[in-house]
Protein backbone atom coordinates (compact mmCIF):
# COMPACT_ATOMS: atom_id res chain seq x y z
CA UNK A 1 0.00 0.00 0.00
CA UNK A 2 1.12 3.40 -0.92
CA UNK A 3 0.13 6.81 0.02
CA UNK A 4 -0.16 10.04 -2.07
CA UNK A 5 -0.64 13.37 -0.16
CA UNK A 6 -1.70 16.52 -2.22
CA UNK A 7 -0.38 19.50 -0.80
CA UNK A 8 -1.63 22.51 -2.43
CA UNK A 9 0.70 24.62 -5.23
CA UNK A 10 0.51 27.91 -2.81
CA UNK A 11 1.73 25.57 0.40
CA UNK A 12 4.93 24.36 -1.93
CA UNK A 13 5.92 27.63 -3.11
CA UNK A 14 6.05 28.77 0.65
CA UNK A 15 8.29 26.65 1.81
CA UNK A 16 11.95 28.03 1.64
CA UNK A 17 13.32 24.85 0.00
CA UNK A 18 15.04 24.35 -2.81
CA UNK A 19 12.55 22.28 -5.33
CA UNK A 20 14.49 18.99 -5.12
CA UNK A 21 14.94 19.10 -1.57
CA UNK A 22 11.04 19.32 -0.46
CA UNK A 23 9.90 16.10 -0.98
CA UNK A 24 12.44 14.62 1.82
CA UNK A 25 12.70 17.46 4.01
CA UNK A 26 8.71 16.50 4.08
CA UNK A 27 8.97 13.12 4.87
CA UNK A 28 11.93 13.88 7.07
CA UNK A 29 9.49 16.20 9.26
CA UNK A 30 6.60 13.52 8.85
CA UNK A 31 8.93 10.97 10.50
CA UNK A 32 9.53 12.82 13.33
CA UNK A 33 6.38 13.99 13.94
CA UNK A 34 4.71 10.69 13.83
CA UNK A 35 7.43 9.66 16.35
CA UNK A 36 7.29 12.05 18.47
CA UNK A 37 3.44 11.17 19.22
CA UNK A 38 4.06 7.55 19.50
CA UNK A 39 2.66 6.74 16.30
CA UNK A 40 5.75 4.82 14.65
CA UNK A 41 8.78 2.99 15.91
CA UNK A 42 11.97 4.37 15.78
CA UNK A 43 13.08 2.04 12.89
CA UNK A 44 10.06 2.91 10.21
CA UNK A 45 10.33 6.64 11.41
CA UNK A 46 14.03 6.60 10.22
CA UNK A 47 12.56 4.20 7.29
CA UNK A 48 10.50 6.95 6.61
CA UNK A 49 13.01 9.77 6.82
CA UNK A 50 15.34 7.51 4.55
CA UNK A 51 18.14 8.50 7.34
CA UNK A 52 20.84 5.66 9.36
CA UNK A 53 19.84 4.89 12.35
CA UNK A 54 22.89 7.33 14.20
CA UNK A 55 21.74 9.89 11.63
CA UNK A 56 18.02 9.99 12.99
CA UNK A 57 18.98 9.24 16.42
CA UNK A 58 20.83 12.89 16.16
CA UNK A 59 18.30 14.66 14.35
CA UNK A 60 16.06 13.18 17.46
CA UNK A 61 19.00 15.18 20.19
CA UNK A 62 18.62 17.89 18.20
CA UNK A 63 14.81 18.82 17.93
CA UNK A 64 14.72 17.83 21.68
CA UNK A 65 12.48 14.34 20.57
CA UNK A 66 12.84 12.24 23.72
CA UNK A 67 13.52 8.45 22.24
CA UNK A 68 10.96 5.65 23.56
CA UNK A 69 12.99 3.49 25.32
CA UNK A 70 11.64 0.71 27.29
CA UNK A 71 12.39 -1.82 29.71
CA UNK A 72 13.24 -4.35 27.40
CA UNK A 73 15.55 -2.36 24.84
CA UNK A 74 17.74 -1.64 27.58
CA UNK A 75 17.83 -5.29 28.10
CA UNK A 76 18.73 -6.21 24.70
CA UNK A 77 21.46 -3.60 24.64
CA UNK A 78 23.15 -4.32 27.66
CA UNK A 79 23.15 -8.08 26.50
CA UNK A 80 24.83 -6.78 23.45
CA UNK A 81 27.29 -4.44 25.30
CA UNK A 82 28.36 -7.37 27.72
CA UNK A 83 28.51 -10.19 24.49
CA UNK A 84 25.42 -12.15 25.97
């Protein structure tokens, strides 16, 4: 399944982008919204935003985007840390 958003001609030529940057600064802000509310994972945000996942994870630091990190993440990591 794919989605197509219309966003009016008057809304694209406001935004202070050049042309062939819009489409993925858009998605790039879409990803982090839906993130920010809970609404995707961390890994299909970053899908989303086409970014790394150290490249996201900044972009996170820097708009002050608290990551959702639960019990059982920190488990996994600290298994991975200690070679478990």
């Amino acid at each position: 399944m794919s989605v197509q958003l219309s966003i009016p001609d008057s809304v694209i030529a406001a935004i202070r982008l050049p042309e062939k940057r819009i489409e993925q600064e858009l998605l790039v802000e879409l990803a982090l919204a839906l993130y920010s509310q809970e609404l995707l994972s961390f890994g299909k945000a970053r899908e989303l935003a086409a970014m790394g996942i150290y490249e996201f994870g900044k972009l996170l630091g820097e708009r002050g985007i608290n990551r959702h990190y639960v019990l059982a993440e920190l488990e996994d990591d600290l298994d991975y840390a200690s070679g478990q």
